[in-house]
N, C-alpha and C. Protein backbone atom coordinates (compact mmCIF):
# COMPACT_ATOMS: atom_id res chain seq x y z
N UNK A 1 -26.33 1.56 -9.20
CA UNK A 1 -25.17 1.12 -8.44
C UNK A 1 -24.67 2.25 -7.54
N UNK A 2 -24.02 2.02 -6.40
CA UNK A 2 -23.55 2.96 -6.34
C UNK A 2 -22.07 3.17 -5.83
N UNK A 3 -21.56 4.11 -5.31
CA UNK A 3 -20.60 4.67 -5.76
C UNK A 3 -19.48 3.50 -5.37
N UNK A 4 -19.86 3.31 -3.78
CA UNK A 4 -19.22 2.18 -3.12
C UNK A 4 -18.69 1.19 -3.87
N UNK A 5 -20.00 0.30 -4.56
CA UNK A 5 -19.85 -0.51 -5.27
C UNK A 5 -19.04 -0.18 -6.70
N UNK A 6 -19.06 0.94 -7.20
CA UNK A 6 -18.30 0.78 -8.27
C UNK A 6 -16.85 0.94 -7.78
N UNK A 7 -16.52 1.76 -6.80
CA UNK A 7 -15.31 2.06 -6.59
C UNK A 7 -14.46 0.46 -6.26
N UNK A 8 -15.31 -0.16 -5.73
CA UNK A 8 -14.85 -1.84 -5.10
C UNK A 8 -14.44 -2.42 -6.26
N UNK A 9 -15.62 -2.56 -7.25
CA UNK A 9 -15.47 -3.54 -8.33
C UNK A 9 -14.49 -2.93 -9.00
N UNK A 10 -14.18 -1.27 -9.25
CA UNK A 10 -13.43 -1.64 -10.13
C UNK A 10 -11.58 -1.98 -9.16
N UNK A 11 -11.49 -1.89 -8.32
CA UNK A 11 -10.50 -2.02 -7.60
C UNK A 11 -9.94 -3.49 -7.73
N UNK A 12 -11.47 -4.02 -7.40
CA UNK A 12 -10.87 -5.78 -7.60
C UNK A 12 -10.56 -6.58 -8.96
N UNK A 13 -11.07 -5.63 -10.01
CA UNK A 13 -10.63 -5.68 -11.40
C UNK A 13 -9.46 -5.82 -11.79
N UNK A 14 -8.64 -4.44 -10.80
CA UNK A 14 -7.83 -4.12 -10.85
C UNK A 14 -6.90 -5.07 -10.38
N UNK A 15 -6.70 -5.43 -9.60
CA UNK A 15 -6.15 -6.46 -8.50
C UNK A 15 -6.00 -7.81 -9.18
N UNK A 16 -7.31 -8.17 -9.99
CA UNK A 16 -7.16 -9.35 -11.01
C UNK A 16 -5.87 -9.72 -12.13
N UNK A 17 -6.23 -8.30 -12.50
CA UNK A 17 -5.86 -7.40 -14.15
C UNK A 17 -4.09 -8.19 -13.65
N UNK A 18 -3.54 -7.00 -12.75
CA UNK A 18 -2.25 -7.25 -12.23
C UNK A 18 -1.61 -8.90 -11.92
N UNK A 19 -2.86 -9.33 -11.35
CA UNK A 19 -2.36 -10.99 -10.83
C UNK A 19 -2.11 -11.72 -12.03
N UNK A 20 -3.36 -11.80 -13.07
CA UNK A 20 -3.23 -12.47 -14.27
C UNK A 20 -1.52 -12.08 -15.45
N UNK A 21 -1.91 -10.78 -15.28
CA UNK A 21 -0.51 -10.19 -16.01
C UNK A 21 0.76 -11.16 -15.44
N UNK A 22 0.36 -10.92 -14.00
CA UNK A 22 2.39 -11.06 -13.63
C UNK A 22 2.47 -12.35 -13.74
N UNK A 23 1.20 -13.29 -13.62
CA UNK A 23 1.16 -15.53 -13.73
C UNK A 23 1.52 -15.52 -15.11
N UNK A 24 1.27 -14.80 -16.05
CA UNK A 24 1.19 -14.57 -17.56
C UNK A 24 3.17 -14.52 -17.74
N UNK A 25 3.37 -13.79 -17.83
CA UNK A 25 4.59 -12.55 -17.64
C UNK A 25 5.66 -14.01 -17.20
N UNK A 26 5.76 -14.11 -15.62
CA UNK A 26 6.29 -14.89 -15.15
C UNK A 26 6.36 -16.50 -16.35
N UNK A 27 5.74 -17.03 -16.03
CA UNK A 27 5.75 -18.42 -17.07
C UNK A 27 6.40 -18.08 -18.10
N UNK A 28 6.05 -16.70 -18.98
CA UNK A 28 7.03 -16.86 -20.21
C UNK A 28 7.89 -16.53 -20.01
N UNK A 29 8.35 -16.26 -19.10
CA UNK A 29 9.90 -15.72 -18.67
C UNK A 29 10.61 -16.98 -18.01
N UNK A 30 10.18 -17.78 -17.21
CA UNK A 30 10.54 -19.55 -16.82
C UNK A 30 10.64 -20.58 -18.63
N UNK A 31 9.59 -20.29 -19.07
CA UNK A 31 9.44 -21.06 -20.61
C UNK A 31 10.73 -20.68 -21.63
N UNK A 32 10.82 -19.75 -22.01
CA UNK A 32 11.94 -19.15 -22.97
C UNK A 32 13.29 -19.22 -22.12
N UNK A 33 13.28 -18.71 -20.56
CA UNK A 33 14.57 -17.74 -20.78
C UNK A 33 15.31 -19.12 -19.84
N UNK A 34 14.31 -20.30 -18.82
CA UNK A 34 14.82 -20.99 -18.37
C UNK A 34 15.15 -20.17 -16.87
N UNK A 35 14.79 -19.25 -16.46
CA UNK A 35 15.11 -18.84 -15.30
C UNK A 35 14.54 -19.27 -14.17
N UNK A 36 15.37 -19.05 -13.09
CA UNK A 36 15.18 -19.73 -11.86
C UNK A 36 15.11 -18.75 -10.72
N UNK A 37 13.54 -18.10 -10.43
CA UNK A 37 13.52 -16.93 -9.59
C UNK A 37 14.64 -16.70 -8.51
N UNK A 38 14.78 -17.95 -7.57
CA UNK A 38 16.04 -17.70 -6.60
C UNK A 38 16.95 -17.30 -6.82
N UNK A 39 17.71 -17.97 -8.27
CA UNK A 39 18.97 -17.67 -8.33
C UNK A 39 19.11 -16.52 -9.02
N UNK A 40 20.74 -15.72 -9.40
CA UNK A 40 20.50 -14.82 -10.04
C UNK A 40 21.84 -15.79 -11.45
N UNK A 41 21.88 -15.08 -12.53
CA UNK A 41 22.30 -15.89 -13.93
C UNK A 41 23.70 -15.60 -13.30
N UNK A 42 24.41 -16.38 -13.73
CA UNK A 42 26.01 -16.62 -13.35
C UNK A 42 26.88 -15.42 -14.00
N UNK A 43 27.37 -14.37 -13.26
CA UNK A 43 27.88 -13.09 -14.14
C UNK A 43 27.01 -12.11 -13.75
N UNK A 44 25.59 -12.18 -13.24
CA UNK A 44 25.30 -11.10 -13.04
C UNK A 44 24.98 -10.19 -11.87
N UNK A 45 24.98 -9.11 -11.19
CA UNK A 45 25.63 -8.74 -10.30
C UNK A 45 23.49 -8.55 -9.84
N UNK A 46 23.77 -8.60 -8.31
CA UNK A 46 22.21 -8.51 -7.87
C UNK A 46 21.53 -7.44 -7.68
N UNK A 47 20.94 -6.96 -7.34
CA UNK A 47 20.08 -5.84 -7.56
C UNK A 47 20.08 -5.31 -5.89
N UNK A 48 20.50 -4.38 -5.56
CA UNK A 48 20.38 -4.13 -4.01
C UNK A 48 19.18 -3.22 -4.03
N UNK A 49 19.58 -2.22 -4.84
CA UNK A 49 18.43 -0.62 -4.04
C UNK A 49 17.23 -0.83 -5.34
N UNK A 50 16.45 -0.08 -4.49
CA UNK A 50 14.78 -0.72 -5.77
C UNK A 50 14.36 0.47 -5.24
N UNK A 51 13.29 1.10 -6.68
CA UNK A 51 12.23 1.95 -6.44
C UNK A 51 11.08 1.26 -6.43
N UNK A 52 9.76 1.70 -6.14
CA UNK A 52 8.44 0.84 -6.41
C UNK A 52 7.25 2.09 -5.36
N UNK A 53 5.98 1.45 -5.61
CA UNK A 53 4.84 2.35 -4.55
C UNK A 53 3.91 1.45 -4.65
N UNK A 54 2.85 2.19 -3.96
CA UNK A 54 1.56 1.19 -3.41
C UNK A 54 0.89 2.53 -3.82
N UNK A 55 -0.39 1.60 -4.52
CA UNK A 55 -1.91 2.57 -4.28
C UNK A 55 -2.81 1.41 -3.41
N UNK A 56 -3.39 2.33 -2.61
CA UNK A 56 -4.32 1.26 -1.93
C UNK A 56 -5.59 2.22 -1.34
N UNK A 57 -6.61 1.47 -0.80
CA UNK A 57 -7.96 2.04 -0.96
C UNK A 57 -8.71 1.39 0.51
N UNK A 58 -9.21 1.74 1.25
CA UNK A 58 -9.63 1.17 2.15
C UNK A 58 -11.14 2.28 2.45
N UNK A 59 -12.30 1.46 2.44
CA UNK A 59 -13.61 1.50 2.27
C UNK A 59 -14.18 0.88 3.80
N UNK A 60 -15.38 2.06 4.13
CA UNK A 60 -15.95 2.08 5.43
C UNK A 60 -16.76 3.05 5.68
N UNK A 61 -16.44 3.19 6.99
CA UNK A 61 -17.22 5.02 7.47
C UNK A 61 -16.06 6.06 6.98
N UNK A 62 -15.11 5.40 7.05
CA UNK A 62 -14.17 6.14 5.91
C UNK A 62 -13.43 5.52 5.38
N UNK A 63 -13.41 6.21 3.95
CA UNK A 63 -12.90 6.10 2.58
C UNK A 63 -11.88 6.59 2.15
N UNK A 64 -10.88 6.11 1.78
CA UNK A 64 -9.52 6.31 1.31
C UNK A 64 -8.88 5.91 0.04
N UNK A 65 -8.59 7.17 -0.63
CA UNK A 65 -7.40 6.05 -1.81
C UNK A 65 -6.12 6.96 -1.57
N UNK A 66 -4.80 5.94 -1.51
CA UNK A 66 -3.72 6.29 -1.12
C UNK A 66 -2.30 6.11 -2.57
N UNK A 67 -1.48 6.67 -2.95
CA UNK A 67 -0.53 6.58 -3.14
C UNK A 67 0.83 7.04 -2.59
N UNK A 68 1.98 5.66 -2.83
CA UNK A 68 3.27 6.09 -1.64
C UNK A 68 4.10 5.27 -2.56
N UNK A 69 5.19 5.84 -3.51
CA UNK A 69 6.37 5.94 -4.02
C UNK A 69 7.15 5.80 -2.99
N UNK A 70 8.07 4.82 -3.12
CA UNK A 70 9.27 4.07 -2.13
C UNK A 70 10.43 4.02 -2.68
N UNK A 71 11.54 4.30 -1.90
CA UNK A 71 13.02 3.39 -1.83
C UNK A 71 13.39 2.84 -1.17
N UNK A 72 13.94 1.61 -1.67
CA UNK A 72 14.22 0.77 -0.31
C UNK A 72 15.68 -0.33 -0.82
N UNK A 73 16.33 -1.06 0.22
CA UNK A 73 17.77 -1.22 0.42
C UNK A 73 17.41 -2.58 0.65
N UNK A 74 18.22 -3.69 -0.59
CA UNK A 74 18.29 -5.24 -0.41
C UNK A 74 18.99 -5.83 0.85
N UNK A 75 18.78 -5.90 2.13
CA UNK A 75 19.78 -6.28 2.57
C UNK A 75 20.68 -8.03 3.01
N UNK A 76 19.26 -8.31 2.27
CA UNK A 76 19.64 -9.90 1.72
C UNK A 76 18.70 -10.14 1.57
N UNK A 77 18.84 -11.68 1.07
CA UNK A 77 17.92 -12.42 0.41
C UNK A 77 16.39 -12.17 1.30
N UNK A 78 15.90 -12.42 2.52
CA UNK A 78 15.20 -12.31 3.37
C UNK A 78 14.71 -11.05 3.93
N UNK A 79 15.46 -10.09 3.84
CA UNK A 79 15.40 -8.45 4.51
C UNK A 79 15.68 -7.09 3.97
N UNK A 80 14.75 -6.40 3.35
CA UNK A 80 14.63 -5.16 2.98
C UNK A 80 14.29 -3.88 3.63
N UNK A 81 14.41 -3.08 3.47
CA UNK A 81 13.75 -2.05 4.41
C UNK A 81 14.15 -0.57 3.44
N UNK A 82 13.38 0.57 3.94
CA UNK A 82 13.58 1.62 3.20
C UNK A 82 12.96 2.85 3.84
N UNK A 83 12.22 3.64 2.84
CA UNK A 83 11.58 4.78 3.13
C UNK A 83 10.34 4.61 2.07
N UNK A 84 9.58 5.62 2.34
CA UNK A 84 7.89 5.80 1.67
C UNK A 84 7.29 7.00 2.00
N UNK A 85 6.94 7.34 0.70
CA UNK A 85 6.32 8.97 0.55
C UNK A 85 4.82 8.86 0.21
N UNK A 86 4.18 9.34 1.43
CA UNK A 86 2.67 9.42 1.43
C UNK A 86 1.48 9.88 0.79
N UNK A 87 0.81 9.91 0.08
CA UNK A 87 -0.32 10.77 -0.06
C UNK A 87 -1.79 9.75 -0.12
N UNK A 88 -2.28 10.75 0.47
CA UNK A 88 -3.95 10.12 0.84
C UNK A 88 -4.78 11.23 0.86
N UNK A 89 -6.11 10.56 -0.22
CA UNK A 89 -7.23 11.98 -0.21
C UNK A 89 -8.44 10.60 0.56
N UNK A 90 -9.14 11.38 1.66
CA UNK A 90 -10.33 10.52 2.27
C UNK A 90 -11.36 11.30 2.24
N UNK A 91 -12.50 10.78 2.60
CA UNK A 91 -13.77 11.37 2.78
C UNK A 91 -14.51 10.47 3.25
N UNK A 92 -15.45 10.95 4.32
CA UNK A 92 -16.42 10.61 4.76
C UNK A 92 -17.67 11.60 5.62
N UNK A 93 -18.96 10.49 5.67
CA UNK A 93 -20.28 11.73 5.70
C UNK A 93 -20.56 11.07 6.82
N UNK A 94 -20.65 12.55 8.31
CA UNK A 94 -20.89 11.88 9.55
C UNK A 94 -22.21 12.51 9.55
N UNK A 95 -23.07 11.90 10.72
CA UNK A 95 -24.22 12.44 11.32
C UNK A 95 -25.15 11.73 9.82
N UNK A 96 -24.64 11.08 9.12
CA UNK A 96 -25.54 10.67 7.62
C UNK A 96 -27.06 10.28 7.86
N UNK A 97 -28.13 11.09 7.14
CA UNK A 97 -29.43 10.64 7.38
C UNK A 97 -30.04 11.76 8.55
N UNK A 98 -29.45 12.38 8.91
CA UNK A 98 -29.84 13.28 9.75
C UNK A 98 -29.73 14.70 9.16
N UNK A 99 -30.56 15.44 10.45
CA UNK A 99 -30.51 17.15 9.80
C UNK A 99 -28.81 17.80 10.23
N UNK A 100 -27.61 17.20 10.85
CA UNK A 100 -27.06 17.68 11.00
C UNK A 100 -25.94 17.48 10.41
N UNK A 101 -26.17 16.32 9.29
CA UNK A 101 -25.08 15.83 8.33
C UNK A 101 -24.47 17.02 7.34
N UNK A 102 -23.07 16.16 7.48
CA UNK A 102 -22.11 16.92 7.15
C UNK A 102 -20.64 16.22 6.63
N UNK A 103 -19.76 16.51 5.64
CA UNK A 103 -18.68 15.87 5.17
C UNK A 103 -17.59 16.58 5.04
N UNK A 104 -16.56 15.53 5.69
CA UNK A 104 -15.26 16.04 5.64
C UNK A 104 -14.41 15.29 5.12
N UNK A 105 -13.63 16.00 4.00
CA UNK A 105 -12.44 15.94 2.77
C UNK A 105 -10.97 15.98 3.55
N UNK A 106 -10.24 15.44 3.68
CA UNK A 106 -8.92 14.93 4.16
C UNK A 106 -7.80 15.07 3.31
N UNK A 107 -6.88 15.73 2.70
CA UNK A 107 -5.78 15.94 2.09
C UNK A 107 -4.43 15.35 3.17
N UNK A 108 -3.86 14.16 3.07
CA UNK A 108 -2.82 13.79 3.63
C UNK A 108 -1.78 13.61 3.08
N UNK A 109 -0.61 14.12 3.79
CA UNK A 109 0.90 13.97 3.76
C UNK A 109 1.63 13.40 4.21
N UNK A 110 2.67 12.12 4.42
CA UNK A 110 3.62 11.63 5.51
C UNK A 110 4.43 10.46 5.61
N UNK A 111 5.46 10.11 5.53
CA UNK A 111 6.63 9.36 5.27
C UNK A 111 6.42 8.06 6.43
N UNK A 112 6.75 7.00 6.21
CA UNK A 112 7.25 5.71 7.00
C UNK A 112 8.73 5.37 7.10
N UNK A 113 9.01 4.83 7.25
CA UNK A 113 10.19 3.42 7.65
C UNK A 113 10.10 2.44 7.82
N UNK A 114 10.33 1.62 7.16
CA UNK A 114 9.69 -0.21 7.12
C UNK A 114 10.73 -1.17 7.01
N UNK A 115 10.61 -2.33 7.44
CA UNK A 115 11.48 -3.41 7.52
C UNK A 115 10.57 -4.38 6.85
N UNK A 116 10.98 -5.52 5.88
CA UNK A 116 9.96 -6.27 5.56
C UNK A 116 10.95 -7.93 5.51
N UNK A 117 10.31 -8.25 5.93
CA UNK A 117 10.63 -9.84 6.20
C UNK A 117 10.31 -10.69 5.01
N UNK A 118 10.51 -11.70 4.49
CA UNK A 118 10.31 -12.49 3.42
C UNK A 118 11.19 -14.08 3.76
N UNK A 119 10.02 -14.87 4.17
CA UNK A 119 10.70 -15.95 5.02
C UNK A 119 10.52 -16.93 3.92
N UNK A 120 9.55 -17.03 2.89
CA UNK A 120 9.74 -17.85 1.66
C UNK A 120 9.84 -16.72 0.63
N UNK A 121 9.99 -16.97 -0.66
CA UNK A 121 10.16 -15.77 -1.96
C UNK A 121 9.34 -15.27 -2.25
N UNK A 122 8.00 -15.28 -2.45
CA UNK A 122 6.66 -14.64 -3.04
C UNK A 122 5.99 -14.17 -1.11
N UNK A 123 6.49 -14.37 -0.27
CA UNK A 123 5.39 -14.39 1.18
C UNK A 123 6.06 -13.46 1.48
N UNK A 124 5.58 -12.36 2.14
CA UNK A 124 6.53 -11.55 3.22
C UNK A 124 5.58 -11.32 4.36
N UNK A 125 6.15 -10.69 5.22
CA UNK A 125 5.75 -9.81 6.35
C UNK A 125 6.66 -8.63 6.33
N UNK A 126 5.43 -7.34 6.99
CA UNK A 126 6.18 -5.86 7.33
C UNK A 126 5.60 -5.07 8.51
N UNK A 127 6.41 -4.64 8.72
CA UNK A 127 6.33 -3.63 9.98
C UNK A 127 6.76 -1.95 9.36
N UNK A 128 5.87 -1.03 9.71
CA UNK A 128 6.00 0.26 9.46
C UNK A 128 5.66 1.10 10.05
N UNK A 129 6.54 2.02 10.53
CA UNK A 129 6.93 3.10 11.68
C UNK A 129 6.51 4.49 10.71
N UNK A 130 4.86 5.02 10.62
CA UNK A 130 4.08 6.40 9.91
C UNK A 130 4.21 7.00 10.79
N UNK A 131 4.07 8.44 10.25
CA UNK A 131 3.90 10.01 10.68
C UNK A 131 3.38 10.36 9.52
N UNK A 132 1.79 10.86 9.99
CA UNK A 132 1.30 11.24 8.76
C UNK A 132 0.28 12.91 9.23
N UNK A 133 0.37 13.92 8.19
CA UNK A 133 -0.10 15.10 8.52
C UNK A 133 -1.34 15.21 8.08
N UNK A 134 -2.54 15.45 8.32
CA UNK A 134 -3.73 15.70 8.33
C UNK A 134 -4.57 16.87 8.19
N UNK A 135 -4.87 17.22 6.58
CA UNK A 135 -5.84 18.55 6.82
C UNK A 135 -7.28 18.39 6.64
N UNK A 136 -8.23 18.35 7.75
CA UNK A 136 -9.13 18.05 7.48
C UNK A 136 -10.46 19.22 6.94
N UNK A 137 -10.97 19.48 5.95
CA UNK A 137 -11.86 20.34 5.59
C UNK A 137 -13.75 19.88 5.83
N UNK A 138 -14.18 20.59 7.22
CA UNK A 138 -15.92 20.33 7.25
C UNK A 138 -16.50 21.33 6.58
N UNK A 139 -16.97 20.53 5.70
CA UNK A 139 -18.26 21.15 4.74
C UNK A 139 -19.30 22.27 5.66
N UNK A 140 -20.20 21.79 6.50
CA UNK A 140 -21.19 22.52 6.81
C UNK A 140 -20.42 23.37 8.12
N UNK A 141 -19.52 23.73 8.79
CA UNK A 141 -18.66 24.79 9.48
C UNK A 141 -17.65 25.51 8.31
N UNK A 142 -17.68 24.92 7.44
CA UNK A 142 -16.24 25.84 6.60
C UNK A 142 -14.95 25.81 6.86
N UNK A 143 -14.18 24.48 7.56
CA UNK A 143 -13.36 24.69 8.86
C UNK A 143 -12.41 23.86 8.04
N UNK A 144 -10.79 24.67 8.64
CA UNK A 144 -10.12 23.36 7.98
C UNK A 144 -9.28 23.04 9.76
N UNK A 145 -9.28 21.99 10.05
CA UNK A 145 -7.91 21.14 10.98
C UNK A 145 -6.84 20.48 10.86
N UNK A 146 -6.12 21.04 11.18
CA UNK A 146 -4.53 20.10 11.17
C UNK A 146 -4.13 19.61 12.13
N UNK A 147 -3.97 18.25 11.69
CA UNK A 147 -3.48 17.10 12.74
C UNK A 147 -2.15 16.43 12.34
N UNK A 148 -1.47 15.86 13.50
CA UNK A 148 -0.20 15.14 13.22
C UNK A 148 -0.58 13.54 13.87
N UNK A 149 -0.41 12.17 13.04
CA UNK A 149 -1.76 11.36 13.76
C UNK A 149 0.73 10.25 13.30
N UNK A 150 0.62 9.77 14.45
CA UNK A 150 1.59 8.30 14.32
C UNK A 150 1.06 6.98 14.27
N UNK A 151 1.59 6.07 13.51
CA UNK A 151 0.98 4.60 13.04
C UNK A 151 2.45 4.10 13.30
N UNK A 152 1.77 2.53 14.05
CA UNK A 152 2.88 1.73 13.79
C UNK A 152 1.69 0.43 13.18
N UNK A 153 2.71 0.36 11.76
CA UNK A 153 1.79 -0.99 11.17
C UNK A 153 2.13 -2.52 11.11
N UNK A 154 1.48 -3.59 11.02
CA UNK A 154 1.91 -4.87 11.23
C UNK A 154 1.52 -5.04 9.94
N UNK A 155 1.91 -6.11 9.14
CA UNK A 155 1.25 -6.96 8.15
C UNK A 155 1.70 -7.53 7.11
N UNK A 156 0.95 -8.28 6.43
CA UNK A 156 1.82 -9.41 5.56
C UNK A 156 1.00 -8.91 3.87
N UNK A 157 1.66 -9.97 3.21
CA UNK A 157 1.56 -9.66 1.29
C UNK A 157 2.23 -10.83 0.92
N UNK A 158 1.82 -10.42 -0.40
CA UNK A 158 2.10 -12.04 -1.49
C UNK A 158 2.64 -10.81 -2.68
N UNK A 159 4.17 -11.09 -3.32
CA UNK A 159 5.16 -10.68 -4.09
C UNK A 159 4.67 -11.54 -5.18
N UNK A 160 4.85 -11.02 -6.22
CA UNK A 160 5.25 -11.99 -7.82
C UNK A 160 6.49 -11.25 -8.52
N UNK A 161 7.25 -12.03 -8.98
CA UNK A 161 8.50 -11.55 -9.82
C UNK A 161 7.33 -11.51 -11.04
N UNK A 162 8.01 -10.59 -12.05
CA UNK A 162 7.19 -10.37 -13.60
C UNK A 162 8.49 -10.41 -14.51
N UNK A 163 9.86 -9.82 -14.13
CA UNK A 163 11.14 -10.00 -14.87
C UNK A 163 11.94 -10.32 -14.25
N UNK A 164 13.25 -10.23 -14.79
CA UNK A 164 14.84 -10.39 -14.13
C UNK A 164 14.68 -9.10 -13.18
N UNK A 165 13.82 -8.02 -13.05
CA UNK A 165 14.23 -7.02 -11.90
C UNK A 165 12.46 -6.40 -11.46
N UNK A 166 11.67 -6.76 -12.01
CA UNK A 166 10.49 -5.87 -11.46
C UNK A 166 9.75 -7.19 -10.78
N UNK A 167 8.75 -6.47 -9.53
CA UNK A 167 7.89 -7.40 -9.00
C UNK A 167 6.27 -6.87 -8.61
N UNK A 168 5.33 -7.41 -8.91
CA UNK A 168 4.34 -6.45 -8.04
C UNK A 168 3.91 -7.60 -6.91
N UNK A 169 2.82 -6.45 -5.86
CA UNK A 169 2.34 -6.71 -4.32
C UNK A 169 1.48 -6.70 -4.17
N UNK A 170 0.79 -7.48 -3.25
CA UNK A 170 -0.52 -7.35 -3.10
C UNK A 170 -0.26 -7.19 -1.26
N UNK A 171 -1.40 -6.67 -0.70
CA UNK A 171 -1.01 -6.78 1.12
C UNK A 171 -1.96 -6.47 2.00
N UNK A 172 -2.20 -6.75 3.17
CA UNK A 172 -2.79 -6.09 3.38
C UNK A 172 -2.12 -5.61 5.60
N UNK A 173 -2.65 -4.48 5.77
CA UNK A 173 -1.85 -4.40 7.10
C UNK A 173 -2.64 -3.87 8.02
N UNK A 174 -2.35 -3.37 9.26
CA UNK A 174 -3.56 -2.90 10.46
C UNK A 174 -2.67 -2.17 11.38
N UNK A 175 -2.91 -1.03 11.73
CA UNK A 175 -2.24 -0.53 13.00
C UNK A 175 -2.54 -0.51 14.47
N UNK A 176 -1.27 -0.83 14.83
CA UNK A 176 -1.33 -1.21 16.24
C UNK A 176 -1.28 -0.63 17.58
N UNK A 177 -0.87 1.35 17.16
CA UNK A 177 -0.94 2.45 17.94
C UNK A 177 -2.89 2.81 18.09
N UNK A 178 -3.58 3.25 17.24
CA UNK A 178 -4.63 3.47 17.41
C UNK A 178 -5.12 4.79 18.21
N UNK A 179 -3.80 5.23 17.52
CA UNK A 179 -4.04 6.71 17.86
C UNK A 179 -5.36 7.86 18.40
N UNK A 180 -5.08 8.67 19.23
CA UNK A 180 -7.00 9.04 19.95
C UNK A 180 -6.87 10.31 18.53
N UNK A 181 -5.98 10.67 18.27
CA UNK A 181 -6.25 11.46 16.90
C UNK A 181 -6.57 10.68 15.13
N UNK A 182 -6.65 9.46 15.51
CA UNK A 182 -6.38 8.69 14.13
C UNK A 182 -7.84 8.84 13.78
N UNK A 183 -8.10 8.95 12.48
CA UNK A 183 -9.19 8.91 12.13
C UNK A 183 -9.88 7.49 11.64
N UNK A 184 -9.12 6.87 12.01
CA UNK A 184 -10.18 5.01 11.46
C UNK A 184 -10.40 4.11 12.87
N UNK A 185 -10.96 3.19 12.88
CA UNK A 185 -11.69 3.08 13.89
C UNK A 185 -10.79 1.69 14.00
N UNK A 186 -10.35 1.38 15.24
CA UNK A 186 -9.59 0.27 15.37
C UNK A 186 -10.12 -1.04 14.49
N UNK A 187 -8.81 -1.86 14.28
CA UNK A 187 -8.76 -2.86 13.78
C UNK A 187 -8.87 -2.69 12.03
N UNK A 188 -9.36 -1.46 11.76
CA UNK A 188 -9.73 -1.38 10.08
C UNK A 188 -8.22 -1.99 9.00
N UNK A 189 -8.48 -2.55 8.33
CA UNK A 189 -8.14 -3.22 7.42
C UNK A 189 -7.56 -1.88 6.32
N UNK A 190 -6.31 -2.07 6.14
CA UNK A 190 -5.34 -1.26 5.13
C UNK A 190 -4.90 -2.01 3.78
N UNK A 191 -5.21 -2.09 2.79
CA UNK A 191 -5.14 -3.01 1.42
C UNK A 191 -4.88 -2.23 0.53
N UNK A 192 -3.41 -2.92 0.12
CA UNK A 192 -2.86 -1.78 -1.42
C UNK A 192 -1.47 -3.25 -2.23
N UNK A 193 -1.99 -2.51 -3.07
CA UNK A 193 -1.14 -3.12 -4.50
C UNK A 193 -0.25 -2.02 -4.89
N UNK A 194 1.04 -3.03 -4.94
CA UNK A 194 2.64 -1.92 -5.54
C UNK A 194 3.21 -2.91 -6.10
N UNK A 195 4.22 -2.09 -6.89
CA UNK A 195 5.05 -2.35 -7.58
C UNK A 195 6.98 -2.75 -7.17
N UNK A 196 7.66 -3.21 -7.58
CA UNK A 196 8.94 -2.96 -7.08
C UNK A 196 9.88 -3.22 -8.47
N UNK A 197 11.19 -2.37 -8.44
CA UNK A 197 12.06 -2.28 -9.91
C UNK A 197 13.26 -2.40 -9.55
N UNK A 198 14.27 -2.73 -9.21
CA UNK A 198 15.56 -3.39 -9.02
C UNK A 198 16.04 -1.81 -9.64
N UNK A 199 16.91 -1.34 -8.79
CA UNK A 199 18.08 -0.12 -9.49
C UNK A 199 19.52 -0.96 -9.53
């Protein structure tokens, strides 16, 4: 097998694991407690500010796994928005198959701002305004580069409530700057699963 493939399968495992949990989770929480995701129980006060993050992984000529710890602000039923703290390790092997191949290791840093739309309860859409810092290390020069690369992202996800205050995400998004410093090649596909916790 190789690496590709295991890294995929176990990702989509993963992705399962979570879906089954929260269909699981959810029902016995509708069965016992009688709850009604929309509403909130009579007396109890709603949940505005939430922590939560995304790991996500995006596979190609380059390879990424990302984690980004968030806060973000209820501002009604329909509209959230917040902040997000970056990290991304990538790699990929250029010139591959040739005598002049060579690989470079990516250590990334860098915050967003997002607005996210939610026009039914489990559906959303988001928009996110990145700045992300870039150290790139080539293997066969010894070299490291630092880059400052901006993203503006589009894209949608499917929410599940799991309690009275936690939810996880599934999503997926694409950027629409396409920066001449960005390192992914237009149109590439951004896919990550998070969490969210009612403060």
């Amino acid at each position: 097998m190789t690496k590709f493939y295991k890294i995929t399968k176990s990702i989509t495992i993963f992705i399962l694991f979570v879906f089954i949990i929260s269909e699981v989770k959810a029902e016995d929480l509708d069965l016992n407690n009688g709850i009604n995701d929309n509403v909130p129980a009579a007396g109890t006060k709603t949940k505005k500010w939430f922590l939560g993050g995304n790991v996500g992984a995006t596979f190609g000529d380059l390879n990424q796994i990302s984690i980004s710890p968030l806060v973000g602000y209820q501002f009604s039923p329909e509209f959230s928005g917040g902040l997000q703290f970056i990290y991304n390790y990538s790699w990929q092997t250029v010139n591959e198959g040739q005598s002049n191949q060579s690989s470079i290791n990516s250590n990334t840093f860098g915050g967003n701002v997002f607005l996210q739309y939610n026009p039914i309860s489990e559906f959303y859409l988001k928009t996110e305004f990145e700045y992300d810092s870039y150290s790139n290390f080539q293997t066969t020069q010894n070299t490291t580069i630092n880059q400052a690369v901006p993203f503006l992202f589009l894209g949608a996800g499917y929410s599940k409530r799991i309690s009275k205050i936690a939810t996880v995400n599934a999503g997926i998004k694409f950027d629409l700057l396409n920066n001449i410093n960005s390192p992914y090649q237009s149109g590439t596909p951004f896919f990550y699963v998070g969490t969210g916790i009612g403060i």
